[in-house]
C-alpha atoms as a PDB file:
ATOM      1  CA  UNK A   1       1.073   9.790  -9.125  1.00  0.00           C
ATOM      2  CA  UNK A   2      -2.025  11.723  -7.696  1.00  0.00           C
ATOM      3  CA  UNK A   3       0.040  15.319  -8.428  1.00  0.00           C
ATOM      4  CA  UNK A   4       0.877  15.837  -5.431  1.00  0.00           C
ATOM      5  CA  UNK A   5       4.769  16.877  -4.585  1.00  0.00           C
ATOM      6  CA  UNK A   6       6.888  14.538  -3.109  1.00  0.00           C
ATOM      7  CA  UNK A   7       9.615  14.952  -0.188  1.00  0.00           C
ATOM      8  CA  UNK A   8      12.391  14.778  -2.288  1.00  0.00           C
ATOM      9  CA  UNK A   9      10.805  17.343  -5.022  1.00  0.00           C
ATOM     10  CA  UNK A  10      10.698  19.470  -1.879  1.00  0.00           C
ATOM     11  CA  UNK A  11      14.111  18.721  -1.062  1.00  0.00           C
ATOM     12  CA  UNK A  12      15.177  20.113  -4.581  1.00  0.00           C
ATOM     13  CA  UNK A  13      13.163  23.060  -4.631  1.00  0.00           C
ATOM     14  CA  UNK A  14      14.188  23.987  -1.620  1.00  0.00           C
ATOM     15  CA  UNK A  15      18.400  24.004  -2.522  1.00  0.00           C
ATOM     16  CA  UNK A  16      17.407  26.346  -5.104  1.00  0.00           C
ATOM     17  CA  UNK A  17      15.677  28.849  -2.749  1.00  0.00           C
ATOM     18  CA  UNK A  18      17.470  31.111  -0.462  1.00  0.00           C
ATOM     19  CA  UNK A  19      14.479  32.621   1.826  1.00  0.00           C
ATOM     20  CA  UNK A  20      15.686  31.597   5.290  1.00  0.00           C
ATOM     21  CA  UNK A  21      12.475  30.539   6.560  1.00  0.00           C
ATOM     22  CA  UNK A  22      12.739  27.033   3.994  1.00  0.00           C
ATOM     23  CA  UNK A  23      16.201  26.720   4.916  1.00  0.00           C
ATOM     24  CA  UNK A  24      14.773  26.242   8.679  1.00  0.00           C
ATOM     25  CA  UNK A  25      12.875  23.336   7.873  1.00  0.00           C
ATOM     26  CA  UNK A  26      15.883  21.758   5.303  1.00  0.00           C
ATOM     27  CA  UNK A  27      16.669  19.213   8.465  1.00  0.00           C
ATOM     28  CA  UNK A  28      13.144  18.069   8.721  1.00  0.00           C
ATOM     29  CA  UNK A  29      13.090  17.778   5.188  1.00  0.00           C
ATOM     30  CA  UNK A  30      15.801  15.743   5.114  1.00  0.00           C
ATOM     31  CA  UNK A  31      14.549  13.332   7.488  1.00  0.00           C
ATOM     32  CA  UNK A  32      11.513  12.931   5.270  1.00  0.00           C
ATOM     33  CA  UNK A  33      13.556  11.857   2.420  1.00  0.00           C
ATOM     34  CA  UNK A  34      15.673   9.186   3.966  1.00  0.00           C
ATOM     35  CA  UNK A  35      12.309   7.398   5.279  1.00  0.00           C
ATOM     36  CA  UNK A  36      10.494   7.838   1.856  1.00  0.00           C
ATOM     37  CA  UNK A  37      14.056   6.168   0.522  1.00  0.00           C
ATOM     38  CA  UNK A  38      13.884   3.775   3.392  1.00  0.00           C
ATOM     39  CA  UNK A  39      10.333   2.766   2.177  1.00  0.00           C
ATOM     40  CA  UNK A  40      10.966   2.355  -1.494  1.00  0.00           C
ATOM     41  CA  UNK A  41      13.980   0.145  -1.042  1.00  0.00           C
ATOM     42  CA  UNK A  42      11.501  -2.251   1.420  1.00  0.00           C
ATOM     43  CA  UNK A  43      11.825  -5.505  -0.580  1.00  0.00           C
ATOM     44  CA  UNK A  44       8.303  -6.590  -1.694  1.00  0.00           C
ATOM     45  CA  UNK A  45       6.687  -9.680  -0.154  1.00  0.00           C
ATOM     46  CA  UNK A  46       4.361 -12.503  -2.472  1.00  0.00           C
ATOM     47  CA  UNK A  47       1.465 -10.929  -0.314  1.00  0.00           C
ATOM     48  CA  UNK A  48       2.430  -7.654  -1.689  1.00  0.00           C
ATOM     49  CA  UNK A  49       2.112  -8.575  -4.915  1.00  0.00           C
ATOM     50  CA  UNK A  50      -0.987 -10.586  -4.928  1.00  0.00           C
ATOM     51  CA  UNK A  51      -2.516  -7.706  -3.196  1.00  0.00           C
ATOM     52  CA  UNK A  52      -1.965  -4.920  -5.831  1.00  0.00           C
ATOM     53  CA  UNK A  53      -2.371  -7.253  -8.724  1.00  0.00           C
ATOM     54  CA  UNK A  54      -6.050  -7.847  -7.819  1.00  0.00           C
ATOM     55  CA  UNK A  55      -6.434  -3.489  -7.219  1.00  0.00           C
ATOM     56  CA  UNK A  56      -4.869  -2.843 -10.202  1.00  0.00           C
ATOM     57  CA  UNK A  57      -6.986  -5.462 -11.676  1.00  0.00           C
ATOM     58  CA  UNK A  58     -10.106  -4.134  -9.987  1.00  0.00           C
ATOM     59  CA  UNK A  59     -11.198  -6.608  -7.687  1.00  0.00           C
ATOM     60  CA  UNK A  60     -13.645  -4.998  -5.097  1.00  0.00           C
ATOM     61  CA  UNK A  61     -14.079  -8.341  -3.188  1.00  0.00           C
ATOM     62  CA  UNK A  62     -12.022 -11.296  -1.849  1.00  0.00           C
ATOM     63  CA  UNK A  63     -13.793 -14.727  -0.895  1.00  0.00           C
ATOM     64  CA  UNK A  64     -11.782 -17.604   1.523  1.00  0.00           C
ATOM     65  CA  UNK A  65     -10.770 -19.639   4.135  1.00  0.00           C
ATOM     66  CA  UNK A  66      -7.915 -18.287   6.246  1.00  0.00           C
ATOM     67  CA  UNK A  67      -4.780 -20.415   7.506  1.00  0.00           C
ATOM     68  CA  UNK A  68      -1.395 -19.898   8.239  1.00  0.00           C
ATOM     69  CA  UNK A  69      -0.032 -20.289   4.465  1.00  0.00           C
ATOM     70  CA  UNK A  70      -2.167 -17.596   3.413  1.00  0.00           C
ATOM     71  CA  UNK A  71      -2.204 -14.846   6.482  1.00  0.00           C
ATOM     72  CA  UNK A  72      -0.060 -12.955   4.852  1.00  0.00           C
ATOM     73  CA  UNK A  73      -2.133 -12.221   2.466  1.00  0.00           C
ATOM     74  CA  UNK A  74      -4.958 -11.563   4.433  1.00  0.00           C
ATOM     75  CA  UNK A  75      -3.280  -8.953   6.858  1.00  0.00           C
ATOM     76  CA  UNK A  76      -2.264  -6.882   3.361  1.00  0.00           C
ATOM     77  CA  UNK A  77      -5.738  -7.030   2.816  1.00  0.00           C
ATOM     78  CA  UNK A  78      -7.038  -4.995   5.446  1.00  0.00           C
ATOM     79  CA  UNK A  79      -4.645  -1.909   3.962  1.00  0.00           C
ATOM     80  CA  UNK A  80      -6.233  -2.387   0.781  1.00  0.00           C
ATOM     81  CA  UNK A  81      -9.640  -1.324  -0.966  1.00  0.00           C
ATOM     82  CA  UNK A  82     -10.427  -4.557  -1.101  1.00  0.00           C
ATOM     83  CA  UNK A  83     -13.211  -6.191   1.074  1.00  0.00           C
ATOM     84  CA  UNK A  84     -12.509  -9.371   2.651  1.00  0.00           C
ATOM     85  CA  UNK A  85     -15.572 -12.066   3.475  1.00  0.00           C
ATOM     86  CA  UNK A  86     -13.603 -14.700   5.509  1.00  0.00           C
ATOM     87  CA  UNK A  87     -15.707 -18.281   4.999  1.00  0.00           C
ATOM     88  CA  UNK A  88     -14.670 -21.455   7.360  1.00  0.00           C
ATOM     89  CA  UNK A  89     -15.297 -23.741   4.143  1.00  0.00           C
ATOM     90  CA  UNK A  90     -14.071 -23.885   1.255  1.00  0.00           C
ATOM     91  CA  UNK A  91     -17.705 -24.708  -0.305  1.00  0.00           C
ATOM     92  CA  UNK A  92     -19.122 -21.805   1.369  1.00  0.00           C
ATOM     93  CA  UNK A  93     -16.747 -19.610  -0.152  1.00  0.00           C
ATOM     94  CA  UNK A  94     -18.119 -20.809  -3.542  1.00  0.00           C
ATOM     95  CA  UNK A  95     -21.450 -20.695  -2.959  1.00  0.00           C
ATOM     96  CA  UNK A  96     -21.338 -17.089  -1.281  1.00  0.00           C
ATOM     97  CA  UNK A  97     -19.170 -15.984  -4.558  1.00  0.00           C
ATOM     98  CA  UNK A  98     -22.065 -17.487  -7.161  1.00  0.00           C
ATOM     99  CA  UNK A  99     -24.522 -15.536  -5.246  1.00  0.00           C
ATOM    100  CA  UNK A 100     -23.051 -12.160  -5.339  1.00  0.00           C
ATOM    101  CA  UNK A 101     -22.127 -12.397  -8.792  1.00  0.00           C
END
């Protein structure tokens, strides 16, 4: 975690505080909770996983062809930190990955 508090740390501090001004915003709290538990129970897809093995891994770039098997993969991509070079061979892909190395 970056240390940062989450909705439903908010959520707890806020049964244990009486000042009517948190209690206001208890509803909208709420709310936030069920979509952060929404979230988390999202079942993870094989493009999920790919994708945050090569971050946690460190990968800073991705060389390929696109297609339909893979697209999946490639539209996680762009909400990664990972930088995509899209080839339309699969020689070129090679090639452009020996010369950045």
């Amino acid at each position: 975690m970056d240390g940062s508090v989450t909705t439903r740390e908010c959520l707890t501090r806020l049964r244990s505080v009486s000042n009517g001004c948190e209690r206001k915003h208890a509803s909208a709290i709420r709310a936030a909770v069920a979509v952060e538990t929404r979230e988390a129970q999202r079942a993870m897809t094989g493009a999920d996983v790919v994708v945050e093995t090569l971050e946690a891994r460190g990968t800073k770039h991705v060389f390929g062809v696109s297609g339909v098997k893979i697209d999946k993969i490639y539209d996680r991509l762009l909400d990664s930190s990972i930088q995509t070079v899209v080839c339309r061979h699969e020689q070129n892909a090679a090639l452009i990955l020996l010369l950045a190395a």
